[in-house]
C-alpha atoms as a PDB file:
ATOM      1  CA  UNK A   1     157.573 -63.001 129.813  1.00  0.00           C
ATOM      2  CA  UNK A   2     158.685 -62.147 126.195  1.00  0.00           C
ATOM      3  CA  UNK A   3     160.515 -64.594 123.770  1.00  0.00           C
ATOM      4  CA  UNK A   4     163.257 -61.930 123.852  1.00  0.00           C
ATOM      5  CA  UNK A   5     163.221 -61.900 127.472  1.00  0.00           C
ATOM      6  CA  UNK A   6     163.737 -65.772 127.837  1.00  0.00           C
ATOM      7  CA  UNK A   7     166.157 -66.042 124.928  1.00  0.00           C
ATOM      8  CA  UNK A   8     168.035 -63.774 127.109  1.00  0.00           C
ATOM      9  CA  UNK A   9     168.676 -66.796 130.052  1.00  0.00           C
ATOM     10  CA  UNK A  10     169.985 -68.431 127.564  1.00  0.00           C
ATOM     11  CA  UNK A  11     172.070 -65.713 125.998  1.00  0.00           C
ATOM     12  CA  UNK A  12     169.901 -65.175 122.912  1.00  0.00           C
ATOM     13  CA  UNK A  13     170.050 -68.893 121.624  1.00  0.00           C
ATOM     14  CA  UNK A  14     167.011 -70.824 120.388  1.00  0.00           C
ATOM     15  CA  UNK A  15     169.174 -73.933 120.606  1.00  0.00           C
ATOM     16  CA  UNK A  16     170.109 -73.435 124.014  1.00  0.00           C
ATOM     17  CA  UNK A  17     166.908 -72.355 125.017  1.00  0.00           C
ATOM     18  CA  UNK A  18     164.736 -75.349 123.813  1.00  0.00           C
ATOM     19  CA  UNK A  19     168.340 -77.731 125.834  1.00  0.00           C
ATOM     20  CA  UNK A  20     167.416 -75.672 128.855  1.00  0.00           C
ATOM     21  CA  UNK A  21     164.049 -76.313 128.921  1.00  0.00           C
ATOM     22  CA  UNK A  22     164.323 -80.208 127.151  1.00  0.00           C
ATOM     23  CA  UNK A  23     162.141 -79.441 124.723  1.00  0.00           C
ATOM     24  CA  UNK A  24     162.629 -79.322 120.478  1.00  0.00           C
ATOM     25  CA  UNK A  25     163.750 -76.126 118.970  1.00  0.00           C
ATOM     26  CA  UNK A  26     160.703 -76.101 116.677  1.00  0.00           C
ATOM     27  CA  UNK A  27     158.739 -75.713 119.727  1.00  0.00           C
ATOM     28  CA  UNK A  28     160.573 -72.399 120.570  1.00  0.00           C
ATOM     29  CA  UNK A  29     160.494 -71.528 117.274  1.00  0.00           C
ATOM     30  CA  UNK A  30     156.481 -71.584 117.550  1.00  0.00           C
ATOM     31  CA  UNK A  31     156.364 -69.439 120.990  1.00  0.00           C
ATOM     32  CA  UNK A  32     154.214 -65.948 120.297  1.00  0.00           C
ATOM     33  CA  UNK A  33     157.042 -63.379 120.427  1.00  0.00           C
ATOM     34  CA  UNK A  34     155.298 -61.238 123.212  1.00  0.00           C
ATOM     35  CA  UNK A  35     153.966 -64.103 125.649  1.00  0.00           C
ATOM     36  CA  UNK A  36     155.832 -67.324 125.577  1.00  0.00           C
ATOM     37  CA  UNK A  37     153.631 -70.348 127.277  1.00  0.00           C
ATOM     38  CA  UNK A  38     152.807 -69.740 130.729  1.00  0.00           C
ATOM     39  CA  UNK A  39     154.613 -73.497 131.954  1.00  0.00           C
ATOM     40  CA  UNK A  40     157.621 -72.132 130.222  1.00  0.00           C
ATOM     41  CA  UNK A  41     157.758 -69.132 132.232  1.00  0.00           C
ATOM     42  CA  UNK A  42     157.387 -70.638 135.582  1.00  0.00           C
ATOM     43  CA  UNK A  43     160.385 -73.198 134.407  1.00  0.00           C
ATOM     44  CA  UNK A  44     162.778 -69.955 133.444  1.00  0.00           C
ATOM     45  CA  UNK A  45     162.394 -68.350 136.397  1.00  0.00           C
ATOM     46  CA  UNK A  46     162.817 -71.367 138.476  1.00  0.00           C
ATOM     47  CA  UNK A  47     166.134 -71.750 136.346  1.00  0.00           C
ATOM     48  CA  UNK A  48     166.544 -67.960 136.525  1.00  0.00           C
ATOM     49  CA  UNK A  49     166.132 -68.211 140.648  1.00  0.00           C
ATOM     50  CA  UNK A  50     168.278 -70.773 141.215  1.00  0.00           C
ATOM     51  CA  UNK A  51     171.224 -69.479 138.677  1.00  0.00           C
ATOM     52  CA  UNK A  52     171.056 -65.837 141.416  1.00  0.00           C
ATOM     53  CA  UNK A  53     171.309 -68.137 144.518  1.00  0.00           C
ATOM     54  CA  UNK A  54     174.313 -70.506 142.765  1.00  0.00           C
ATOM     55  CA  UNK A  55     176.090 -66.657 142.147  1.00  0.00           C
ATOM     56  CA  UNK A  56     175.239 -65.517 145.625  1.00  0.00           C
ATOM     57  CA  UNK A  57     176.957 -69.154 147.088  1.00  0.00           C
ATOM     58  CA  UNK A  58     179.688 -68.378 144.898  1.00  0.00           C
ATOM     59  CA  UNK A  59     180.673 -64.569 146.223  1.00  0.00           C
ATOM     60  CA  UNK A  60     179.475 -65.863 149.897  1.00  0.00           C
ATOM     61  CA  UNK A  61     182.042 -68.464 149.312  1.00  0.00           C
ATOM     62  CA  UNK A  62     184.720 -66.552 147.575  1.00  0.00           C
ATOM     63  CA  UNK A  63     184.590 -63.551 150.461  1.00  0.00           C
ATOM     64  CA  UNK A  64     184.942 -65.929 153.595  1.00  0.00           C
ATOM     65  CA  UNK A  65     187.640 -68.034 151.676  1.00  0.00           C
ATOM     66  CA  UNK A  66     189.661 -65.103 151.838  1.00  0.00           C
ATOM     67  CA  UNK A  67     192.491 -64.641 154.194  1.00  0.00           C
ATOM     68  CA  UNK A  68     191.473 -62.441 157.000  1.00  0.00           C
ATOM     69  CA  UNK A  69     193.411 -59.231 157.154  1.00  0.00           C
END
């Protein structure tokens, strides 16, 4: 994964990035810009999986919450 591609999960923020992830923006900051550290990755797409299946309640939820018709 690219820096770019996990700044995205955190929509392009460095400071909400390192928050995410608990960790100090400086360390971020030091990430390689076309591999970020291989722990990292595995946490962001941990985050990133569980993020899809919280949307996927949510629409599951909103659809049968509906009156029927």
């Amino acid at each position: 994964m690219t820096k770019q591609e996990a700044l995205k999960l955190a929509d392009g923020s460095v400071n909400k990035l390192a928050r995410l992830l608990k960790i100090s923006h400086a360390a971020v900051s030091s990430w390689d810009d076309k591999k970020i550290p291989e722990l990292r990755e595995y946490q962001l797409k941990e985050i990133a999986q569980q993020r899809n299946q919280q949307q996927e309640l949510t629409a599951w939820a909103y659809y049968h919450s509906r009156p029927m018709q």
